[in-house]
Protein backbone atom coordinates (compact mmCIF):
# COMPACT_ATOMS: atom_id res chain seq x y z
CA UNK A 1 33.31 0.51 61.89
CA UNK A 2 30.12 -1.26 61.39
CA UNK A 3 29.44 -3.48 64.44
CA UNK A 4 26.49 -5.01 63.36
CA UNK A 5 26.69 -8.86 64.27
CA UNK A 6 27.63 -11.27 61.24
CA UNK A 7 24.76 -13.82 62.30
CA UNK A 8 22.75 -14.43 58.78
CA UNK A 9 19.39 -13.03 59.27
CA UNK A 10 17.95 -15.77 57.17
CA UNK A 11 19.28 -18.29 59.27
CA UNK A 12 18.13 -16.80 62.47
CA UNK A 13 14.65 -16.49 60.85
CA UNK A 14 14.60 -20.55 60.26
CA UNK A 15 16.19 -21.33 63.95
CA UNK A 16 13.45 -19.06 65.09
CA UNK A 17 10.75 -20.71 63.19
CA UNK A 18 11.84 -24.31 63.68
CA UNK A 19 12.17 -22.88 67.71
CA UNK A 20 8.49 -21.68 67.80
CA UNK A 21 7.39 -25.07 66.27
CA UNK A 22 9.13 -27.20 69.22
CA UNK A 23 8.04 -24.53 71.71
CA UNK A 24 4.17 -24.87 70.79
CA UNK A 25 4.30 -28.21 70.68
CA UNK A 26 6.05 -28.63 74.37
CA UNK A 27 4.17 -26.18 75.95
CA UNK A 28 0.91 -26.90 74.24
CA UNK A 29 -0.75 -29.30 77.12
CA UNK A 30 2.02 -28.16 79.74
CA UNK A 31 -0.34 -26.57 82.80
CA UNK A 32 1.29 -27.07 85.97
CA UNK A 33 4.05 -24.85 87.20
CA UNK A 34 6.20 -23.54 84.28
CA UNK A 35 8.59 -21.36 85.64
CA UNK A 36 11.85 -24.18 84.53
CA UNK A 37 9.86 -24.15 80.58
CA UNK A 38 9.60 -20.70 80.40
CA UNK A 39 13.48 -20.38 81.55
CA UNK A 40 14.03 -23.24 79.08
CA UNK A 41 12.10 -21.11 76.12
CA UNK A 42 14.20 -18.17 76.82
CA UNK A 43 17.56 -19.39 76.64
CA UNK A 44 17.04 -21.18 73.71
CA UNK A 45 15.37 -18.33 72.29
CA UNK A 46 18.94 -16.65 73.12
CA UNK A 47 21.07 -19.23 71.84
CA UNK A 48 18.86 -19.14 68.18
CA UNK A 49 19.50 -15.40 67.79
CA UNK A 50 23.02 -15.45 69.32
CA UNK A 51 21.53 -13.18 72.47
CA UNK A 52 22.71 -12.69 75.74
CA UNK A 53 19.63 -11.59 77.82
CA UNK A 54 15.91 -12.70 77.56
CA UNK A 55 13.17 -11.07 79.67
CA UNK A 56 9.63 -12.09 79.70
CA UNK A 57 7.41 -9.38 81.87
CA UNK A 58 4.05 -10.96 82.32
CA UNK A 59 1.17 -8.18 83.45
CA UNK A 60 -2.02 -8.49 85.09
CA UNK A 61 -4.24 -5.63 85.78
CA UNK A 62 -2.06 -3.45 83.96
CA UNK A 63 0.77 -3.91 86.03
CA UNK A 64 3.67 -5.94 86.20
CA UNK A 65 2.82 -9.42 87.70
CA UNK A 66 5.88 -11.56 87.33
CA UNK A 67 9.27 -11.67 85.56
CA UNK A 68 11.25 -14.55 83.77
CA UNK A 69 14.44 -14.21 82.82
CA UNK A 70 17.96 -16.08 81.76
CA UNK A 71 20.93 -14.25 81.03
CA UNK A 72 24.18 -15.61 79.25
CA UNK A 73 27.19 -16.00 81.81
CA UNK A 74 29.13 -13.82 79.97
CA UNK A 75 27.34 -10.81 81.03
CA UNK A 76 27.12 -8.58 84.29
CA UNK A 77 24.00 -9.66 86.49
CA UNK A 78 21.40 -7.14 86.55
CA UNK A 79 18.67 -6.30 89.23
CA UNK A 80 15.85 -7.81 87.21
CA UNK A 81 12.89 -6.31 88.67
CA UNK A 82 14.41 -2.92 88.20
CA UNK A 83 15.28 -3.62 84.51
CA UNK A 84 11.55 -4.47 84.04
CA UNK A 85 10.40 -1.83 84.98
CA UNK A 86 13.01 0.15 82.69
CA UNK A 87 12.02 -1.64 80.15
CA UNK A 88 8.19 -1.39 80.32
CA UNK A 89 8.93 2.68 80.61
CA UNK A 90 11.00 2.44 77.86
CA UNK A 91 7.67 0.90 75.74
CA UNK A 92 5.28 3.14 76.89
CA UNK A 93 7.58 6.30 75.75
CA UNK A 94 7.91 4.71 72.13
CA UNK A 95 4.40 5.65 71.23
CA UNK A 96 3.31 2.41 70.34
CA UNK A 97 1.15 0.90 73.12
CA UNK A 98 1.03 -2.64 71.12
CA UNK A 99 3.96 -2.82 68.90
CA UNK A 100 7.31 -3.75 68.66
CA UNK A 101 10.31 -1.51 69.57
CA UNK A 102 13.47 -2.65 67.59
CA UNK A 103 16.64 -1.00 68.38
CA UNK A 104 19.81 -2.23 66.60
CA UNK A 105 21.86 0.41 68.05
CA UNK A 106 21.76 1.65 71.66
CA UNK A 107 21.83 4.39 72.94
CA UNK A 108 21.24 5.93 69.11
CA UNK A 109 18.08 4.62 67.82
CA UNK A 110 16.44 5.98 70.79
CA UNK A 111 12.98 7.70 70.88
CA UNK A 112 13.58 11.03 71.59
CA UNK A 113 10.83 10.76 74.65
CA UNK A 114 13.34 8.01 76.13
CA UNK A 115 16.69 9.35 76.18
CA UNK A 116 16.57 10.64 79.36
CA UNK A 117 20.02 11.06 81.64
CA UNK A 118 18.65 8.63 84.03
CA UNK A 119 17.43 6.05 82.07
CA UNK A 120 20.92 6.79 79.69
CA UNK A 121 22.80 5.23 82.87
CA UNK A 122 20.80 2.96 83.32
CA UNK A 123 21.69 1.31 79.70
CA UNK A 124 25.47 1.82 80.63
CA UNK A 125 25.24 -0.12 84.04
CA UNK A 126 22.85 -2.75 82.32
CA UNK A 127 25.39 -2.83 78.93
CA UNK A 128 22.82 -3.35 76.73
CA UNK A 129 23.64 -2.41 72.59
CA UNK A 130 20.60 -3.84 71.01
CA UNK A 131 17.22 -4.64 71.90
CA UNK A 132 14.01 -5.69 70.76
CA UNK A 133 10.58 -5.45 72.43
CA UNK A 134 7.78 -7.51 71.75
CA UNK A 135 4.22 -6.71 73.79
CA UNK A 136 1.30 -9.20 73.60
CA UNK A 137 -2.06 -8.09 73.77
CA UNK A 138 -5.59 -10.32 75.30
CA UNK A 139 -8.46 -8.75 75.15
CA UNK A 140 -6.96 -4.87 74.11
CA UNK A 141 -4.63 -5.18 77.21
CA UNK A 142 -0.65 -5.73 77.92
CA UNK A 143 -0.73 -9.30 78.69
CA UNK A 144 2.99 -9.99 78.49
CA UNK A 145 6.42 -8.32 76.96
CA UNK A 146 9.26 -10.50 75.42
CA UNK A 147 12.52 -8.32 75.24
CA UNK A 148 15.58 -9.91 73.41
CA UNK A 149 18.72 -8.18 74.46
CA UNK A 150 22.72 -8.18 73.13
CA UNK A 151 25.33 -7.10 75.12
CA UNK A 152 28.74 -8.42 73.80
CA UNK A 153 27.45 -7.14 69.94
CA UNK A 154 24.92 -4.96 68.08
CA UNK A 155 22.00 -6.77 65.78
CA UNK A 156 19.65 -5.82 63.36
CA UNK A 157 16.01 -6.54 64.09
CA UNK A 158 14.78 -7.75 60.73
CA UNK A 159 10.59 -7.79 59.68
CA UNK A 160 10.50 -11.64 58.97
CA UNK A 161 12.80 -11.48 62.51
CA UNK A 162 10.59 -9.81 64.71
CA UNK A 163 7.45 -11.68 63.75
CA UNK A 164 8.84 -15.02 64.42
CA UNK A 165 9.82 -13.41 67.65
CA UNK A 166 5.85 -12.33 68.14
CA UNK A 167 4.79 -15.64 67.28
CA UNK A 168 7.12 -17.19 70.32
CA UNK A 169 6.22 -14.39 72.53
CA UNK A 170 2.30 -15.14 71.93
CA UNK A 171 3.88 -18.92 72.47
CA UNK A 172 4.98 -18.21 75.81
CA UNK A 173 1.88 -15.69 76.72
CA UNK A 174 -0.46 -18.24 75.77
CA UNK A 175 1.38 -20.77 78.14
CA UNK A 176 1.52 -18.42 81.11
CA UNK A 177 -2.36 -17.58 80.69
CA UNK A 178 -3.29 -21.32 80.40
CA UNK A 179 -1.22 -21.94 83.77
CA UNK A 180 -2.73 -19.22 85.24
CA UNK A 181 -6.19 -20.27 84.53
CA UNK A 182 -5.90 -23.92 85.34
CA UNK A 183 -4.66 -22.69 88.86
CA UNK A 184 -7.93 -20.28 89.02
CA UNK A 185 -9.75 -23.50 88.27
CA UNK A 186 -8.24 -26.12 90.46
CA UNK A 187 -8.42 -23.35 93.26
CA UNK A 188 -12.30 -22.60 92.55
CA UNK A 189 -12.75 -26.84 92.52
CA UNK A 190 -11.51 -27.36 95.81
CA UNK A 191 -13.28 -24.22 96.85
CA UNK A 192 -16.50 -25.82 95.46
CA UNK A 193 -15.19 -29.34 97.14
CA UNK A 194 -15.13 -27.86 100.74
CA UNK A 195 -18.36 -26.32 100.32
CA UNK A 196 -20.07 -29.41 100.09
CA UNK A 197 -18.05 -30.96 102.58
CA UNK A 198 -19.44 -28.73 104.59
CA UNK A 199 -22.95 -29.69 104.47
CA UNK A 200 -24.35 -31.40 107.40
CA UNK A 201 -26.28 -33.93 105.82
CA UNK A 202 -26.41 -36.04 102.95
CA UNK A 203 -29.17 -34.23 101.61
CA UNK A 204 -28.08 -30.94 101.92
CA UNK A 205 -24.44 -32.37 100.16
CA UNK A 206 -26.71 -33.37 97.18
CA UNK A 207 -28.42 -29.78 96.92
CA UNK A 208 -25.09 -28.46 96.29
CA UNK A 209 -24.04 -30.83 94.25
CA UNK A 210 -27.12 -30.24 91.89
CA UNK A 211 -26.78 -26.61 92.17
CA UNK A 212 -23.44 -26.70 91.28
CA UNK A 213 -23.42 -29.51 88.35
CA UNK A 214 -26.33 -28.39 86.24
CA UNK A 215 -26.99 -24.62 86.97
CA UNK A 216 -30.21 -24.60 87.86
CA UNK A 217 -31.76 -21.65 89.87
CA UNK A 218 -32.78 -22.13 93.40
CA UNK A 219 -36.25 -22.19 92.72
CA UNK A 220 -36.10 -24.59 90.15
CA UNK A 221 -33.79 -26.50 93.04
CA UNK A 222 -36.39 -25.78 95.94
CA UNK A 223 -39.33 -27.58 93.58
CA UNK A 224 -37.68 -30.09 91.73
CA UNK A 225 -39.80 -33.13 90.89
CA UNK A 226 -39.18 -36.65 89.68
CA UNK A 227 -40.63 -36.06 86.50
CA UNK A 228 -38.17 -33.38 85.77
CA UNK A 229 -35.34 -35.48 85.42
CA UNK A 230 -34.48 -36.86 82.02
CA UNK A 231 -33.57 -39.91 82.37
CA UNK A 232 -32.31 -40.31 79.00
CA UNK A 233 -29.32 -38.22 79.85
CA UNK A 234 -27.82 -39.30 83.11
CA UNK A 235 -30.36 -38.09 85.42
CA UNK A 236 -29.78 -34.51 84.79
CA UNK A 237 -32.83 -32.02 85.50
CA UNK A 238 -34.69 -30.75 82.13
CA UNK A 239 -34.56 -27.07 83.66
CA UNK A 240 -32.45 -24.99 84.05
CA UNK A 241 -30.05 -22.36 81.96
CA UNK A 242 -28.67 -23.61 78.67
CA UNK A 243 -24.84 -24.31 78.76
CA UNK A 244 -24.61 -24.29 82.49
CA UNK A 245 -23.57 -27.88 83.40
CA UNK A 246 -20.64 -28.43 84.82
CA UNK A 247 -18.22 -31.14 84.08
CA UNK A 248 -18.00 -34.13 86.41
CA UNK A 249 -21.45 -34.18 87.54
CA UNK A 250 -22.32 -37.79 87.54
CA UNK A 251 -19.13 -38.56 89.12
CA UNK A 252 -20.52 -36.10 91.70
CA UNK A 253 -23.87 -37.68 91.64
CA UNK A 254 -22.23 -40.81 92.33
CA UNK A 255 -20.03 -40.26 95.06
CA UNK A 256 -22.88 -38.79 96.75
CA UNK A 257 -24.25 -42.09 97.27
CA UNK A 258 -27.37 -41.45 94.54
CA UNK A 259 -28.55 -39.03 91.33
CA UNK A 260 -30.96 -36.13 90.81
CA UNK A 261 -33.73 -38.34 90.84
CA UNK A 262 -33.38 -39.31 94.68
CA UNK A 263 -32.66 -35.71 95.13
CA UNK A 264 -35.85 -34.65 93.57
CA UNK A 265 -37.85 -37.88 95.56
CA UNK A 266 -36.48 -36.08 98.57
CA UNK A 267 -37.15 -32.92 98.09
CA UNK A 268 -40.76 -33.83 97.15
CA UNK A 269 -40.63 -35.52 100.89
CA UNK A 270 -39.43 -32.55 102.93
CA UNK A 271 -41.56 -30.38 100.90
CA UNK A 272 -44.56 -32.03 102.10
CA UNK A 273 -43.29 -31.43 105.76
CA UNK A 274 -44.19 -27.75 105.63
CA UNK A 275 -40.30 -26.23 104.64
CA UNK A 276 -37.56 -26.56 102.76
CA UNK A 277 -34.63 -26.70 104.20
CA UNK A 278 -31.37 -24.30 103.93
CA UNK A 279 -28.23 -25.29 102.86
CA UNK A 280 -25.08 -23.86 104.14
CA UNK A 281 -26.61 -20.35 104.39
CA UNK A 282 -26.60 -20.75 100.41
CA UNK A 283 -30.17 -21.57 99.54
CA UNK A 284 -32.73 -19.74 101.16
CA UNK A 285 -36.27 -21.40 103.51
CA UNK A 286 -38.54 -21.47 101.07
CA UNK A 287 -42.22 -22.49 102.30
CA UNK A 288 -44.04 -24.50 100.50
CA UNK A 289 -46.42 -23.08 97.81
CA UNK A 290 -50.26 -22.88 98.87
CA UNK A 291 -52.67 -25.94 98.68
């Protein structure tokens, strides 16, 4: 008897795509912590395709970093970080590094390579019957897996199907590495923040702030002059590499109590006193050049 669940394949392709539309736009500008979105994203992802287990195995480093997943009530709890890890074995003995594994019947439509006894009892204590496994790749590596699981029925795993399922899983990828970079970058700001803070003088606090705001090199730094400000864009220096300014420099500027022209007035001032002073154990003595 064919077991195959009813569910309209066409219709679960248009729930899918009208799913990955609201997804993209919700998660689009969300940065902060998304753990409850992502757990959102997956159950509705379950409830479109009439599944009872979502899994979404993010990787860093080529190994597994974190794991997200909802499961219907109606199904026996499973350890999840054990089940990842059956799962990404299970991908990596399909012969397909990148693509999708789509298995409407379970154990049957096994690869050869997986059906092992141990990982055979593992699908019996997990109850799985149908899967589908969906890696996303950044840069040539694993970023993250979306697995859609039934337990109660069996499914077919359509073409149109799976890539609607892609497009969600590079939905919720995307989201995870935009979190995950905004974090890197409010962590590197307030790394950047106590630095300066850290300075023991308000001179010293601007040398950073320069340094850090427009890119220039400590030598350009160490013999900045007044003419080398432009003054015809905010009082940034002239020199410098291309591209390197970072954003939020005039508010530093400001909050320093002056611009990159008083920094440059004042480093022509200590310059003529013989030295140039060190900041922070960042920029170096530097004598000044020969008469």
């Amino acid at each position: 008897m064919d077991t195959l669940t009813m569910v309209s394949d066409d219709e679960s392709c248009r729930q899918a795509g009208r799913l990955a539309d609201e997804l993209s736009s919700a998660l689009i500008g969300l940065t902060d912590d998304i753990t409850d979105a992502i757990a959102h994203a997956q159950r509705r992802i379950a409830e479109a395709l009439d599944a009872d287990r979502t899994t979404l195995i993010e990787f860093s480093g080529g190994a597994v970093r974190e794991i997200y997943q909802w499961a219907s009530d109606d199904v026996p709890p499973v350890d999840v970080h054990a089940h990842a890890l059956r799962l990404t074995w299970l991908l990596d003995r399909s012969g397909s590094a990148h693509g999708t594994v789509a298995l409407a019947r379970i154990p049957d439509e096994l690869p050869l390579e997986a059906a092992t006894p141990g990982f055979l009892e593992h699908l019996r204590e997990v109850a799985v019957r149908s899967a589908v496994l969906i890696p996303i790749a950044i840069a040539g590596e694993r970023a993250c897996v979306l697995v859609v699981e039934t337990v109660r029925t069996e499914r077919r795993w359509p073409a149109p199907l799976v890539a609607r399922l892609r497009l969600l899983a590079e939905i919720l990828t995307g989201a995870l590495r935009r979190s995950r970079q905004e974090a890197t970058l409010r962590h590197s700001q307030e790394e950047v923040a106590r630095l300066i803070d850290s300075a023991d003088t308000q001179f010293h606090r601007m040398l950073l702030m320069t340094a850090y705001a427009t890119g220039v090199r400590r030598a350009e730094l160490a013999h900045l002059q007044v003419r080398d400000i432009d003054s015809q864009k905010d009082g940034h220096p002239r020199s410098g590499r291309q591209g390197t300014q970072r954003p939020g420099c005039h508010a530093q500027f400001q909050a320093a109590g002056g611009s990159a022209r008083v920094l440059a007035r004042a480093a022509a001032q200590t310059r003529g006193s013989g030295c140039f002073p060190a900041t922070a154990g960042i920029l170096p003595t530097i004598p000044s050049p020969p008469r």
